[in-house]
Each structure stands twice: as C-alpha cells, then as structure tokens.
PDB file of N, CA and C in Angstrom:
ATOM      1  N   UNK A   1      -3.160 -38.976  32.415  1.00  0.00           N
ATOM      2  CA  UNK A   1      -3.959 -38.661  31.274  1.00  0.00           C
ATOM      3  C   UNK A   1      -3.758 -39.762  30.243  1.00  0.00           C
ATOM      4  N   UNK A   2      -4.879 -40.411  29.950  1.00  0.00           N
ATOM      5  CA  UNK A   2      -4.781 -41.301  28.929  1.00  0.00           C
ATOM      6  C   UNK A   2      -4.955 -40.360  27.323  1.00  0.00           C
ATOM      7  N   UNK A   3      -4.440 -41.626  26.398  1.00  0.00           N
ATOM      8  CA  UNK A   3      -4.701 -41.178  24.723  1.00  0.00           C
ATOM      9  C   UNK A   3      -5.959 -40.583  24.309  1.00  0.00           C
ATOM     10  N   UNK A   4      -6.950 -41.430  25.140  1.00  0.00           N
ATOM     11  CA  UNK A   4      -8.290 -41.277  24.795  1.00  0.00           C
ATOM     12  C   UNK A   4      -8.908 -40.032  25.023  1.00  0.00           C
ATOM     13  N   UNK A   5      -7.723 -39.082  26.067  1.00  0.00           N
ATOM     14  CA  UNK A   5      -8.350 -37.707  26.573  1.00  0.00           C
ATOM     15  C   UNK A   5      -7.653 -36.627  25.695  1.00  0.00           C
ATOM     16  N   UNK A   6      -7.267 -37.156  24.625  1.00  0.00           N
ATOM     17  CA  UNK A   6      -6.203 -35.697  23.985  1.00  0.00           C
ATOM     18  C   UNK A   6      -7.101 -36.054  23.003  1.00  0.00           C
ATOM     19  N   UNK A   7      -7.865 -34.585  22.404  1.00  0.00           N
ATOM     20  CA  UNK A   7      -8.736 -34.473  21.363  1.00  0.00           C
ATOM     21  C   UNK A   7      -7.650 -34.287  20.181  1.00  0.00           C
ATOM     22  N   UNK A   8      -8.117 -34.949  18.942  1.00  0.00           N
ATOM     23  CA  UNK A   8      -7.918 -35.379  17.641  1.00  0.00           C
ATOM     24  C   UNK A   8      -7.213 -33.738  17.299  1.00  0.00           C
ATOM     25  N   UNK A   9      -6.793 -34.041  16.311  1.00  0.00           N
ATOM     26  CA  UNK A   9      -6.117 -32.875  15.428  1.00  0.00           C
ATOM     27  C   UNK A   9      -7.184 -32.354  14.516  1.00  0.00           C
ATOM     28  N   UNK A  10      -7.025 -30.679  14.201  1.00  0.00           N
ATOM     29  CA  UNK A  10      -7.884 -30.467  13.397  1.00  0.00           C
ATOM     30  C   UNK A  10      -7.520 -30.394  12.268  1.00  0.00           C
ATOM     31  N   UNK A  11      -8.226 -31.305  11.417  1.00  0.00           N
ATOM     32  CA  UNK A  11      -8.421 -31.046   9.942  1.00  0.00           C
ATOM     33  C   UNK A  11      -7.820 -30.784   8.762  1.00  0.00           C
ATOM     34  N   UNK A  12      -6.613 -30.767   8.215  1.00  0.00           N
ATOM     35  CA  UNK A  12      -5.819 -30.203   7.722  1.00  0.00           C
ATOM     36  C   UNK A  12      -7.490 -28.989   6.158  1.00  0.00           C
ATOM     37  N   UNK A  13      -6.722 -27.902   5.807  1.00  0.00           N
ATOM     38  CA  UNK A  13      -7.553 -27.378   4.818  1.00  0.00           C
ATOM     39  C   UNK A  13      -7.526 -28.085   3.777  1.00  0.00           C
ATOM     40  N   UNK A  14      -8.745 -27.926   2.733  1.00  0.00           N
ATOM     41  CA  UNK A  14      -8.545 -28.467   1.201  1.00  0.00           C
ATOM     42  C   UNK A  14      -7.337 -27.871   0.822  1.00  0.00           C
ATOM     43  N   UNK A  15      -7.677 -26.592   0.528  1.00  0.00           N
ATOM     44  CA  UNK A  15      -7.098 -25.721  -0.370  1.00  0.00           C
ATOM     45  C   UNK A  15      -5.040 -24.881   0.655  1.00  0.00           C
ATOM     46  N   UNK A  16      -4.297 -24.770  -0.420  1.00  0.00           N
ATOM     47  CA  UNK A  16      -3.668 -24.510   0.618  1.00  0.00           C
ATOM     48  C   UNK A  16      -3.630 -23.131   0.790  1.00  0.00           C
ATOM     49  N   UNK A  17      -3.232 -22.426   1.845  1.00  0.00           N
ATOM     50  CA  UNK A  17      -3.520 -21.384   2.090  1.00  0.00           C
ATOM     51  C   UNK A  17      -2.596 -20.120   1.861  1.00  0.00           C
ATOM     52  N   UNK A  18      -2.345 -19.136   0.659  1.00  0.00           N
ATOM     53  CA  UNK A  18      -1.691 -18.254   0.239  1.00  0.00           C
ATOM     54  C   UNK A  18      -1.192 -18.000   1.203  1.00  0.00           C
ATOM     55  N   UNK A  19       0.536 -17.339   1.008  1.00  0.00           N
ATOM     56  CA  UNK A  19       1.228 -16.602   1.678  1.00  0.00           C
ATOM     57  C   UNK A  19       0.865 -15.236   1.901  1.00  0.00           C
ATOM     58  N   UNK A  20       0.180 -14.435   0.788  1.00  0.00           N
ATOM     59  CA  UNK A  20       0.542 -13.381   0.646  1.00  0.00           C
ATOM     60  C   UNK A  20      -0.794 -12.934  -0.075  1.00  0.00           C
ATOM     61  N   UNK A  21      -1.819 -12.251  -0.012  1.00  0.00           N
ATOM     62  CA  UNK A  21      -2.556 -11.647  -1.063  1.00  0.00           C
ATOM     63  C   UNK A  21      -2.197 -10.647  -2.077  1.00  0.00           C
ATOM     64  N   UNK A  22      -1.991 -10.696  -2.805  1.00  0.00           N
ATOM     65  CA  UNK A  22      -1.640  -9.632  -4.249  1.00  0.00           C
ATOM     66  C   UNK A  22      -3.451  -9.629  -5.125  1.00  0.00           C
ATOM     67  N   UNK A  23      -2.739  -7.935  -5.889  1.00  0.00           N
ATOM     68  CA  UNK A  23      -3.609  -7.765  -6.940  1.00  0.00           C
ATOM     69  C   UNK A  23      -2.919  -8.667  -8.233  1.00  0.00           C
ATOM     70  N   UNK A  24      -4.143  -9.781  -8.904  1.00  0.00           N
ATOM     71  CA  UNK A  24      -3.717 -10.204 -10.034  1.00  0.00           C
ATOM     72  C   UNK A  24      -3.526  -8.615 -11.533  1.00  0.00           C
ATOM     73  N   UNK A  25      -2.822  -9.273 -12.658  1.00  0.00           N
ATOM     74  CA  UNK A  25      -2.592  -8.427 -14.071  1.00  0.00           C
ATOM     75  C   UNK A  25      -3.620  -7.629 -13.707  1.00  0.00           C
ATOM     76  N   UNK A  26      -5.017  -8.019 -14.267  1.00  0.00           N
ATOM     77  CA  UNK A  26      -6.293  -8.011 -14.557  1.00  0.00           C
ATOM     78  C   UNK A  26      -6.548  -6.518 -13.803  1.00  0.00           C
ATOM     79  N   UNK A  27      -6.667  -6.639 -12.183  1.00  0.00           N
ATOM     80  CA  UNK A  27      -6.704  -5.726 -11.430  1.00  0.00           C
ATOM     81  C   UNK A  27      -5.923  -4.686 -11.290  1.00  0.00           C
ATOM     82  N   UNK A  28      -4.475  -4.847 -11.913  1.00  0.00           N
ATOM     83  CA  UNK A  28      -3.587  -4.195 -11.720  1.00  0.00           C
ATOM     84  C   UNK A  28      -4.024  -2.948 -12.891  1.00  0.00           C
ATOM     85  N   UNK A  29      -4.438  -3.155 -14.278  1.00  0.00           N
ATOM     86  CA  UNK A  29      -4.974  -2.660 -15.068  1.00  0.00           C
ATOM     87  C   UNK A  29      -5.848  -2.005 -14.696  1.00  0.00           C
ATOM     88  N   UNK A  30      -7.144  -2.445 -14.175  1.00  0.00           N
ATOM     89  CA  UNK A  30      -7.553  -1.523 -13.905  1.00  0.00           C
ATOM     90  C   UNK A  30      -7.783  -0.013 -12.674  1.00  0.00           C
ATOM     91  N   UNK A  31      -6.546  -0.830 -11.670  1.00  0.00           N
ATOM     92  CA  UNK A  31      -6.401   0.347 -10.847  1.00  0.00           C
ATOM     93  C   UNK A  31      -5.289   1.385 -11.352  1.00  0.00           C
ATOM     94  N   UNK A  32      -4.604   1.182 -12.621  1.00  0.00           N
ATOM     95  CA  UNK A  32      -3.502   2.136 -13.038  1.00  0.00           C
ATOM     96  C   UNK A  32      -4.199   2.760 -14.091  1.00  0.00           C
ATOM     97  N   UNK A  33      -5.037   2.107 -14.521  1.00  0.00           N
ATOM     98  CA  UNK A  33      -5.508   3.291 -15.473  1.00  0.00           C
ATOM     99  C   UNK A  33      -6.356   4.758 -14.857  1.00  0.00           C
ATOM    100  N   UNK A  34      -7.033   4.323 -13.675  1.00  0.00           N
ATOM    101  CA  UNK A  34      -7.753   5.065 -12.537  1.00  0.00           C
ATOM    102  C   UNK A  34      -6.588   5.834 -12.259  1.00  0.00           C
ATOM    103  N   UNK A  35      -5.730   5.567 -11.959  1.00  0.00           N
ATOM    104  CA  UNK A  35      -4.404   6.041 -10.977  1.00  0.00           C
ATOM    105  C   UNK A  35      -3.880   7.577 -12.310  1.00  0.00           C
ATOM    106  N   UNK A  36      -3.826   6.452 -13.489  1.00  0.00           N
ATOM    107  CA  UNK A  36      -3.008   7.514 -14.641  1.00  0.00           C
ATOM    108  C   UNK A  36      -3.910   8.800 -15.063  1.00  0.00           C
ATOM    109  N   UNK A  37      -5.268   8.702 -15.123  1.00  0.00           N
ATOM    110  CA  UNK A  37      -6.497   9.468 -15.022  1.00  0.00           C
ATOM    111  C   UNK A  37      -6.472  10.822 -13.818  1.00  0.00           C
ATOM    112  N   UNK A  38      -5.902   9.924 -12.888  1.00  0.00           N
ATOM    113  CA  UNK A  38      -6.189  10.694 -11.224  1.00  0.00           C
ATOM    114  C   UNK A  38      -4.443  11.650 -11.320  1.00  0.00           C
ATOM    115  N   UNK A  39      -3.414  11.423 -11.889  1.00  0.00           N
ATOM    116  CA  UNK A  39      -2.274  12.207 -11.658  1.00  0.00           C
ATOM    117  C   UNK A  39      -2.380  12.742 -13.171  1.00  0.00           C
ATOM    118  N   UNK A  40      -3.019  12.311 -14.247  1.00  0.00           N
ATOM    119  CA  UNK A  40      -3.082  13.625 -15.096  1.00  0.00           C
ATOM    120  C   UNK A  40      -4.009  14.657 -14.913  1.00  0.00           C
ATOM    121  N   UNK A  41      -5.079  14.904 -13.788  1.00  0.00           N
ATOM    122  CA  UNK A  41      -5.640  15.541 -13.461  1.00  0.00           C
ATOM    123  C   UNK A  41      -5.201  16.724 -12.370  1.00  0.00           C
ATOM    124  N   UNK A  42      -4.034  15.870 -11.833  1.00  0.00           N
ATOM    125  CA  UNK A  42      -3.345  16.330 -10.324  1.00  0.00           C
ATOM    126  C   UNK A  42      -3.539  16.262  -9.461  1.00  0.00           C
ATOM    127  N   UNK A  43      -4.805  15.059  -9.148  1.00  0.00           N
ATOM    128  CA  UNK A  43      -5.317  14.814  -7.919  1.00  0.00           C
ATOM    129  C   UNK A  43      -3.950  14.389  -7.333  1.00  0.00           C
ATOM    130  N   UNK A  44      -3.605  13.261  -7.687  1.00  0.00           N
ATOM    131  CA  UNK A  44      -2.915  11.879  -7.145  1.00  0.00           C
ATOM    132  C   UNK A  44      -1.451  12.286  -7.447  1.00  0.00           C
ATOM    133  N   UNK A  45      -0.249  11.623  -6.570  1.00  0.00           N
ATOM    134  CA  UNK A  45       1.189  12.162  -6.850  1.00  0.00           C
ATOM    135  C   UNK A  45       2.136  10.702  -7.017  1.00  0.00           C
ATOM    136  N   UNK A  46       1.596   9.961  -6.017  1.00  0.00           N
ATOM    137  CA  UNK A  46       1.823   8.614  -5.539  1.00  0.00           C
ATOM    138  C   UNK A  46       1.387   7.115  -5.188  1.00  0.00           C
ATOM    139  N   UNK A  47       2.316   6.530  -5.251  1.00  0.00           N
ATOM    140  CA  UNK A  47       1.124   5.175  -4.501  1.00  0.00           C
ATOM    141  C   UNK A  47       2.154   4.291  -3.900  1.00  0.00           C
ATOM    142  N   UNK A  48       1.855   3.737  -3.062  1.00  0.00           N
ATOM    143  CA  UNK A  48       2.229   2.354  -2.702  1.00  0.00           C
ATOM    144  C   UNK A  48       1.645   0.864  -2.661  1.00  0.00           C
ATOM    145  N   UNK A  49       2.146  -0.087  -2.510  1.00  0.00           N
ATOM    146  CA  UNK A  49       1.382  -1.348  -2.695  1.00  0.00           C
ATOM    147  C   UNK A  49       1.834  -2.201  -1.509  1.00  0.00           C
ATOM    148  N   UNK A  50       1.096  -2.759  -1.051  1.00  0.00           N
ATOM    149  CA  UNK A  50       1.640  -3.579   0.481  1.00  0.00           C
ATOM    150  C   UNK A  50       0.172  -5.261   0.217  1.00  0.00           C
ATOM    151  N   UNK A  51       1.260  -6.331   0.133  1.00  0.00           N
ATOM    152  CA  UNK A  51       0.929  -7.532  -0.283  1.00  0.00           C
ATOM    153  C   UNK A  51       0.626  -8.778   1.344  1.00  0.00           C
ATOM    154  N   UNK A  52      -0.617  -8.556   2.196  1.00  0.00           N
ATOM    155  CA  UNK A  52      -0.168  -9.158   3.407  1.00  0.00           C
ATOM    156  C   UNK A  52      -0.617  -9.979   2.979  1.00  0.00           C
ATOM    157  N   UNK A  53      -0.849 -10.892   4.320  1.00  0.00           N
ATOM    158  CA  UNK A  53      -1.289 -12.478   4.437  1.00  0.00           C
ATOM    159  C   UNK A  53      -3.051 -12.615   3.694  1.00  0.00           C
ATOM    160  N   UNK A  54      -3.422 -11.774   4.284  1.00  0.00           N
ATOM    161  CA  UNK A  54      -4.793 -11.211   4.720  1.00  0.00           C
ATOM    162  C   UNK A  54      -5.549 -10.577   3.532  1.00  0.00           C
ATOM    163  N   UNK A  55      -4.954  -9.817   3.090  1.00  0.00           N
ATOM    164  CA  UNK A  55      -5.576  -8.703   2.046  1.00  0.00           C
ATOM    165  C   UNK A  55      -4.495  -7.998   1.259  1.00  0.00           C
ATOM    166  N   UNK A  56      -4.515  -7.797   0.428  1.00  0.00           N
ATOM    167  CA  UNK A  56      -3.737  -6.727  -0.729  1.00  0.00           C
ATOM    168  C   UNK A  56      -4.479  -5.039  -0.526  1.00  0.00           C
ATOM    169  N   UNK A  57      -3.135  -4.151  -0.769  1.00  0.00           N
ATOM    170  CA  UNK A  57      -4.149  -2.875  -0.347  1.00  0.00           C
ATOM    171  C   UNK A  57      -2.574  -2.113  -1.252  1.00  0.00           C
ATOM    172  N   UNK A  58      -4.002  -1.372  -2.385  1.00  0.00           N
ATOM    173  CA  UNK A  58      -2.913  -0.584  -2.578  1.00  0.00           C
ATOM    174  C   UNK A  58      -3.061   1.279  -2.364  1.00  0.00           C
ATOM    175  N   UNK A  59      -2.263   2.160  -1.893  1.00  0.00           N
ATOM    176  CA  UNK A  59      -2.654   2.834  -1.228  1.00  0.00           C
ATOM    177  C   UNK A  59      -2.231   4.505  -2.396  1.00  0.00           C
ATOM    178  N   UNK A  60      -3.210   5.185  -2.593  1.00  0.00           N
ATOM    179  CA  UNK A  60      -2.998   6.479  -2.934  1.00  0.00           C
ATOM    180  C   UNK A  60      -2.383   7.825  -2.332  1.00  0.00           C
ATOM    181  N   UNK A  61      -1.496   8.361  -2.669  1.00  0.00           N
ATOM    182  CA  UNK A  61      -1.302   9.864  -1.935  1.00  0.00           C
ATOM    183  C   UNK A  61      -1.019  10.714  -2.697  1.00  0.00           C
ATOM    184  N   UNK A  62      -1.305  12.134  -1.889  1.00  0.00           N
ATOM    185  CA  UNK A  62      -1.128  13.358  -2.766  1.00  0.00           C
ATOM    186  C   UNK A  62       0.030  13.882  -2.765  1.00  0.00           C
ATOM    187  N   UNK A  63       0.739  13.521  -2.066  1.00  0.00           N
ATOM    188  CA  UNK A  63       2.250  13.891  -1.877  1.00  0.00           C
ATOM    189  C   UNK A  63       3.171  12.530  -1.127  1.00  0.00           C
ATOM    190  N   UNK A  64       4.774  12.357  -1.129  1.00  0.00           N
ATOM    191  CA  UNK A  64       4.982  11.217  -0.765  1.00  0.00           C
ATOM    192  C   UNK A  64       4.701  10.994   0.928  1.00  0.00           C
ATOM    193  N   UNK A  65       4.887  11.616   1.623  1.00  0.00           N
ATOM    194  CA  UNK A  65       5.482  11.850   3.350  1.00  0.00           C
ATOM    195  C   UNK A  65       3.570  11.992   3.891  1.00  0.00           C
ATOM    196  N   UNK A  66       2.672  12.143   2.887  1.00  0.00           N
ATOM    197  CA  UNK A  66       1.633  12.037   3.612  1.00  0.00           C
ATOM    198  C   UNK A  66       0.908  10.718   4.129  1.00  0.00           C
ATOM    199  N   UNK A  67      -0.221  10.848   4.751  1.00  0.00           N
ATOM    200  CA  UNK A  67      -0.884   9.329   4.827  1.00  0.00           C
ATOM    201  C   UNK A  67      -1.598   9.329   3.552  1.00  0.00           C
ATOM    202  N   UNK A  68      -2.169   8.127   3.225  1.00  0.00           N
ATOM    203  CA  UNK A  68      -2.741   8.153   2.300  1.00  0.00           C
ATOM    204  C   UNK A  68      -4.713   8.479   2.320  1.00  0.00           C
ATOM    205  N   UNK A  69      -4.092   9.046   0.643  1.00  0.00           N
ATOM    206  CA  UNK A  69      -5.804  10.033   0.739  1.00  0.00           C
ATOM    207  C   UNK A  69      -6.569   8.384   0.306  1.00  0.00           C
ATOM    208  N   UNK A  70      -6.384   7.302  -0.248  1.00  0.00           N
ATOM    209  CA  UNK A  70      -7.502   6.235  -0.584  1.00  0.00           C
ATOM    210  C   UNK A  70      -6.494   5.362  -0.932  1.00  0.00           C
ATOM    211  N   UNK A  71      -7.165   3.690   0.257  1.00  0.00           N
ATOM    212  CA  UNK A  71      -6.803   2.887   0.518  1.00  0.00           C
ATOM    213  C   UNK A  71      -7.835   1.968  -0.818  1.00  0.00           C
ATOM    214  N   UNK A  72      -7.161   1.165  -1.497  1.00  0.00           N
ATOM    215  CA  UNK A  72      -8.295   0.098  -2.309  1.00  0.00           C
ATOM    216  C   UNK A  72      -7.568  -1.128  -1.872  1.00  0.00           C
ATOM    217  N   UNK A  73      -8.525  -2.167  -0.899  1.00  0.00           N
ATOM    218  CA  UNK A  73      -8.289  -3.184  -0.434  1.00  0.00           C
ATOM    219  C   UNK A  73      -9.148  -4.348  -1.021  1.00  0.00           C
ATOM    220  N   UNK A  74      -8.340  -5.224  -1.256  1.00  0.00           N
ATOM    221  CA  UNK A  74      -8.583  -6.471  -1.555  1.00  0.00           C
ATOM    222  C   UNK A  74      -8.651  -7.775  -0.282  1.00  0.00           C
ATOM    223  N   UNK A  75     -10.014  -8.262  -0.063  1.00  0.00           N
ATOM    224  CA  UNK A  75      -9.734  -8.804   0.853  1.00  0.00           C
ATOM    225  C   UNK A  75     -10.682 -10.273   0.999  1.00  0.00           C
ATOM    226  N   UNK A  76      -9.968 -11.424   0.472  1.00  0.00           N
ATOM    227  CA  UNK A  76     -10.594 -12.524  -0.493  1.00  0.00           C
ATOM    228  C   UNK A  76     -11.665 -13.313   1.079  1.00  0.00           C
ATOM    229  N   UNK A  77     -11.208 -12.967   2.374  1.00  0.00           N
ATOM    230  CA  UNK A  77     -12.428 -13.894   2.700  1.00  0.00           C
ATOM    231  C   UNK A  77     -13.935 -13.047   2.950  1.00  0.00           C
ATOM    232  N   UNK A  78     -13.863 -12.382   2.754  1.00  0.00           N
ATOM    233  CA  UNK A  78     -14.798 -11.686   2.362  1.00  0.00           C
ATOM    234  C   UNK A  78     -15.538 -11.568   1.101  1.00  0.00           C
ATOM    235  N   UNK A  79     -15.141 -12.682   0.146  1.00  0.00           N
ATOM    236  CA  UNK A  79     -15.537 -12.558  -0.730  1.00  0.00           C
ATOM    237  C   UNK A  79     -17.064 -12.919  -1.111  1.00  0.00           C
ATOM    238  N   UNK A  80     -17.478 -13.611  -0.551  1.00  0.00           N
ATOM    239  CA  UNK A  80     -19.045 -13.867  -0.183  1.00  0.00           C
ATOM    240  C   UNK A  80     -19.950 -13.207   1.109  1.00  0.00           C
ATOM    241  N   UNK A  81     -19.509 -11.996   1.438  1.00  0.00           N
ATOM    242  CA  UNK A  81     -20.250 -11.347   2.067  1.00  0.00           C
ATOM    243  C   UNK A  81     -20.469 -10.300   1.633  1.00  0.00           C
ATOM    244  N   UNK A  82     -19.528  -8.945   2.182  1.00  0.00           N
ATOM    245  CA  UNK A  82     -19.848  -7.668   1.514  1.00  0.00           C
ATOM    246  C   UNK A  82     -19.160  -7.337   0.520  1.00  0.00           C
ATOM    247  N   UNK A  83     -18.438  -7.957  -0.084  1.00  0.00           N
ATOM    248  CA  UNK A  83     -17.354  -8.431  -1.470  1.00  0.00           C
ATOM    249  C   UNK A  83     -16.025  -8.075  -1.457  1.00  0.00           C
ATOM    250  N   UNK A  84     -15.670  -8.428  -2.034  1.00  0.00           N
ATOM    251  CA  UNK A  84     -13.943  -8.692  -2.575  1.00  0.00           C
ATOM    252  C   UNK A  84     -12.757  -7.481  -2.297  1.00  0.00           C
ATOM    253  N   UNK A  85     -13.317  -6.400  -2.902  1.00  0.00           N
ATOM    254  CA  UNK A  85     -12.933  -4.545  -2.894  1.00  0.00           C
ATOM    255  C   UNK A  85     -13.595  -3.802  -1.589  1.00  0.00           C
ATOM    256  N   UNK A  86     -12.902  -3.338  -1.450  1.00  0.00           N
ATOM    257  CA  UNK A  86     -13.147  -1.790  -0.772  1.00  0.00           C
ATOM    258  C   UNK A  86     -12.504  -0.561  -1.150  1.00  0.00           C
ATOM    259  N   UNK A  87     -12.912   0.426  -1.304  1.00  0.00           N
ATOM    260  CA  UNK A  87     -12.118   1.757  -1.419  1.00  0.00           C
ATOM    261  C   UNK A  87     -12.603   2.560   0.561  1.00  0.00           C
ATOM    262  N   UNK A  88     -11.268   2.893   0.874  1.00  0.00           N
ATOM    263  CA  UNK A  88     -11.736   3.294   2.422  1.00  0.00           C
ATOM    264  C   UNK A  88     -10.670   4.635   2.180  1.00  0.00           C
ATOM    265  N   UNK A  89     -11.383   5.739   2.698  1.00  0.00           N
ATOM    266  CA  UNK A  89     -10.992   7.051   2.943  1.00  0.00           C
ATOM    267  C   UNK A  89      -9.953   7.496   3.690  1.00  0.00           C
ATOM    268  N   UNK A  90      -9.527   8.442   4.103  1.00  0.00           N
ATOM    269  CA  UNK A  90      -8.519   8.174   4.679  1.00  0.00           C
ATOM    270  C   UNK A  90      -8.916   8.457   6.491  1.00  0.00           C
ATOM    271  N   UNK A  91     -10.160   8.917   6.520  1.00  0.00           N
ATOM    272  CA  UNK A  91     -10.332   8.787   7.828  1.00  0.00           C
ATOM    273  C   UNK A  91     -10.253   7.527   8.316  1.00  0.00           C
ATOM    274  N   UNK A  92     -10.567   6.520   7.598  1.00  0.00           N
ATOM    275  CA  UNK A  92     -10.799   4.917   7.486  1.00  0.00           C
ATOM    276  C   UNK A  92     -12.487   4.509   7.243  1.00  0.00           C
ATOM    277  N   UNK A  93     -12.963   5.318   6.987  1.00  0.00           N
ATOM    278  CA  UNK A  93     -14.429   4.866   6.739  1.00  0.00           C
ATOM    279  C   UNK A  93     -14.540   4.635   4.871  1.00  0.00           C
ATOM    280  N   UNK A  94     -15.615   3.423   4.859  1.00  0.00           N
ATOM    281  CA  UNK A  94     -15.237   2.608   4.054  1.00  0.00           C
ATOM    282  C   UNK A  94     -16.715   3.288   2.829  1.00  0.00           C
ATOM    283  N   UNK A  95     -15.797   3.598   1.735  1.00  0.00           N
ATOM    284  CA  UNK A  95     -16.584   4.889   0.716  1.00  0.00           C
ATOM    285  C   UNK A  95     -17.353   3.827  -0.210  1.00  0.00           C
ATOM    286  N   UNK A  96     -16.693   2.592  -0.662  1.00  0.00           N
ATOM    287  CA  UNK A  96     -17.825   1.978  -1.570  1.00  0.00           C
ATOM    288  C   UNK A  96     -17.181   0.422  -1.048  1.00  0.00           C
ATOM    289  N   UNK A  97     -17.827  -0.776  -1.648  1.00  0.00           N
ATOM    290  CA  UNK A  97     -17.660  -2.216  -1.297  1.00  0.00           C
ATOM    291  C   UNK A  97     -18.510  -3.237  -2.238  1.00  0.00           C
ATOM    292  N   UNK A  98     -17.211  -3.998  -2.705  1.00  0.00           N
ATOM    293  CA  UNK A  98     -18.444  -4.828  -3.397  1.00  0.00           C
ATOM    294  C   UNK A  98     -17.393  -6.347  -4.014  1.00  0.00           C
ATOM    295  N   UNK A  99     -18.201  -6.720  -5.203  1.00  0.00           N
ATOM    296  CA  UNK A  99     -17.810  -7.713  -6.041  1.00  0.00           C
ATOM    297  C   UNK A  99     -16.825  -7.489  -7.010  1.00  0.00           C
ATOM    298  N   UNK A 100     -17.007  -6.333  -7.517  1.00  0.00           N
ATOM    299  CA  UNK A 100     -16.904  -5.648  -8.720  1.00  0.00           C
ATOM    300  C   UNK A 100     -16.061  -4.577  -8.946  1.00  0.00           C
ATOM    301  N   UNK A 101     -14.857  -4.896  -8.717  1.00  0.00           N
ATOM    302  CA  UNK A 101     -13.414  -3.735  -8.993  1.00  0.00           C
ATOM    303  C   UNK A 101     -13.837  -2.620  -9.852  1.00  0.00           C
ATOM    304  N   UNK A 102     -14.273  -2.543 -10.987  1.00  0.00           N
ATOM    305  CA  UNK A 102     -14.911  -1.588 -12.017  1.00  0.00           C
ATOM    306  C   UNK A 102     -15.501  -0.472 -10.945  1.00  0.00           C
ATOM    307  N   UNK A 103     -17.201  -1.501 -10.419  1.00  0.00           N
ATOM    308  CA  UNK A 103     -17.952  -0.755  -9.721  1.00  0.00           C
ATOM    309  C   UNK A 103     -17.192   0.126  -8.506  1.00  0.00           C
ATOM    310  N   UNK A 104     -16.622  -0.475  -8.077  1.00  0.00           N
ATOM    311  CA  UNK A 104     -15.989   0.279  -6.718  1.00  0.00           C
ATOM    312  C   UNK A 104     -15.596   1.515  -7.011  1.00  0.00           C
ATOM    313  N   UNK A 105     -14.449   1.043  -8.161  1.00  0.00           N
ATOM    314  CA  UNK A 105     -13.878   2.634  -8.099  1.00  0.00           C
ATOM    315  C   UNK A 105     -14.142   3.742  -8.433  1.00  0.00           C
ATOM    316  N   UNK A 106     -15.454   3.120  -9.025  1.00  0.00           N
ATOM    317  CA  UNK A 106     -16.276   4.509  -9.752  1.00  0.00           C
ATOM    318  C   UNK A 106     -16.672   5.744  -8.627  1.00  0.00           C
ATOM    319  N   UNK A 107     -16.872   5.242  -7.266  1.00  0.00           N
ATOM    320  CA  UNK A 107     -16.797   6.037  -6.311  1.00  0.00           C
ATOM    321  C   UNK A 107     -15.446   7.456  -6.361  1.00  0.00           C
ATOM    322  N   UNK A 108     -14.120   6.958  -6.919  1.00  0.00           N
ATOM    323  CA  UNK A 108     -12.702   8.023  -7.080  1.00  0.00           C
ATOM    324  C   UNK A 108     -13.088   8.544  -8.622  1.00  0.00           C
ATOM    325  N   UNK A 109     -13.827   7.889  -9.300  1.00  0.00           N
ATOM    326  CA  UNK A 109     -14.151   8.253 -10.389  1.00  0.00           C
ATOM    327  C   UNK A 109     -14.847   9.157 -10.755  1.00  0.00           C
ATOM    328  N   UNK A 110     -15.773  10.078  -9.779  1.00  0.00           N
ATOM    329  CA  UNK A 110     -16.727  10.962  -9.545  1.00  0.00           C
ATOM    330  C   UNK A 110     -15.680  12.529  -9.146  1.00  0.00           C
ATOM    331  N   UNK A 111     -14.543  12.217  -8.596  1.00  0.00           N
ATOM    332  CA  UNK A 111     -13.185  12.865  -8.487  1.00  0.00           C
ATOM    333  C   UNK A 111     -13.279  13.946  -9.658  1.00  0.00           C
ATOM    334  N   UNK A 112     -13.032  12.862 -10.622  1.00  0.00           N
ATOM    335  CA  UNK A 112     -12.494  13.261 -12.208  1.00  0.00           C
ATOM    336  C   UNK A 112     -13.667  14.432 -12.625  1.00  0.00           C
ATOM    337  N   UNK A 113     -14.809  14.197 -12.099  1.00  0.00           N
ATOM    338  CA  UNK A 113     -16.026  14.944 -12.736  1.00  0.00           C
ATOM    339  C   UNK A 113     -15.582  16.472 -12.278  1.00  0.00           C
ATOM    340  N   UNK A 114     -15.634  17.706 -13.151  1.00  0.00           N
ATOM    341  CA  UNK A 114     -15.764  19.151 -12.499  1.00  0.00           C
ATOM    342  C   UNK A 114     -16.606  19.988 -14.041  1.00  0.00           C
ATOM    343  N   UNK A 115     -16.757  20.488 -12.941  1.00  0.00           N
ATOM    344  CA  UNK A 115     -18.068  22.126 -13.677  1.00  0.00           C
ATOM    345  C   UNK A 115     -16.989  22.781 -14.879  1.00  0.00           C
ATOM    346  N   UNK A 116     -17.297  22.974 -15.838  1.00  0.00           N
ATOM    347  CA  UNK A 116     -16.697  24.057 -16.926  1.00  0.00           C
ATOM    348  C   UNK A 116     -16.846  25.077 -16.742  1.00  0.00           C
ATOM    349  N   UNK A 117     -15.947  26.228 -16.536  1.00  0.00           N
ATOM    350  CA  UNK A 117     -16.594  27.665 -16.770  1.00  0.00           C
ATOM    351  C   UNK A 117     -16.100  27.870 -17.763  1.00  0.00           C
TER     352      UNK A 117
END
C-alpha cells in the first residue's frame, strides 16, 4: 500500500466542541421560577439536572424514587430544525418544541390553570 492510497484526515472543526451541555443563568431562571410555581401548587416535589455531551435535561418529579413526570431538554444541534427545547412527558412523547424556552413551557404552565368553586 502506497501513501497515495491512505485518504487524508478529516478536517479538524472550527469551533471547539463542548464537553458537556448545561442550562446557561438565563435558563436556569426561567425553569425555577416554573418549578417554584409548580411545588407551591403541589404539583412538583423534586428535580434533578443531568449535564451530557449531547443535551442538558433537567428532569421533574412528584416524589423522589419516582421516574420523572417532565423531562425539559436542551439540545443545541437541533437548534435549527425543530428548536433548541423540548418538554417530553413521561411516557417519552414530546408535549411542546421549539426556539423559545418561555414558549415551551407554557405547555406545564396550563398545569397551574384550575376551575374555582
């Protein structure tokens, strides 16, 4: 095998490529105020936060030892397709999606709504 038959290296990236996806301040704000809304109501008991390579997801429950009732994932290469957020249920089907952290969560935000008697 000659030099001429070993194909070139690919490419190094522009940009370098995060370890870890996290929610920035910004986001963090506005999923705790949702969160503080959702356990003074008594929906919500708990949460966890899990920071991968891939996506940030931070996860809701109603008690600690359960699965979680709503996953809100952050997931940046997606950011020019069906957008940035997801809120996904806990069956795993995916309840709202978009650009717009605000918009998304307004989907858990409909939660908060109940009838007066």
């Amino acid at each position: 095998m000659t030099m001429d038959a070993i194909p070139p290296a690919p490419s190094a990236p522009s940009a370098p490529i995060p370890q870890q996806v996290a929610f920035d301040r910004r986001e963090m704000s506005v999923i705790m105020s949702l969160y503080g809304r959702m356990v003074a109501a008594g929906e919500w008991r708990d949460y966890g936060i899990s920071c991968l390579r891939d996506l940030a997801v931070f996860s809701v429950f109603r008690r600690t030892a359960e699965h979680p009732l709503y996953r809100i994932e952050k997931h940046p290469k997606l950011r020019n397709r069906q957008g940035l957020y997801a809120v996904v249920g806990m069956d795993g089907q995916i309840l709202k999606r978009g650009s717009d952290l605000k918009a998304v969560l307004r989907v858990l935000e409909r939660k908060l709504i109940r009838a007066v008697k």
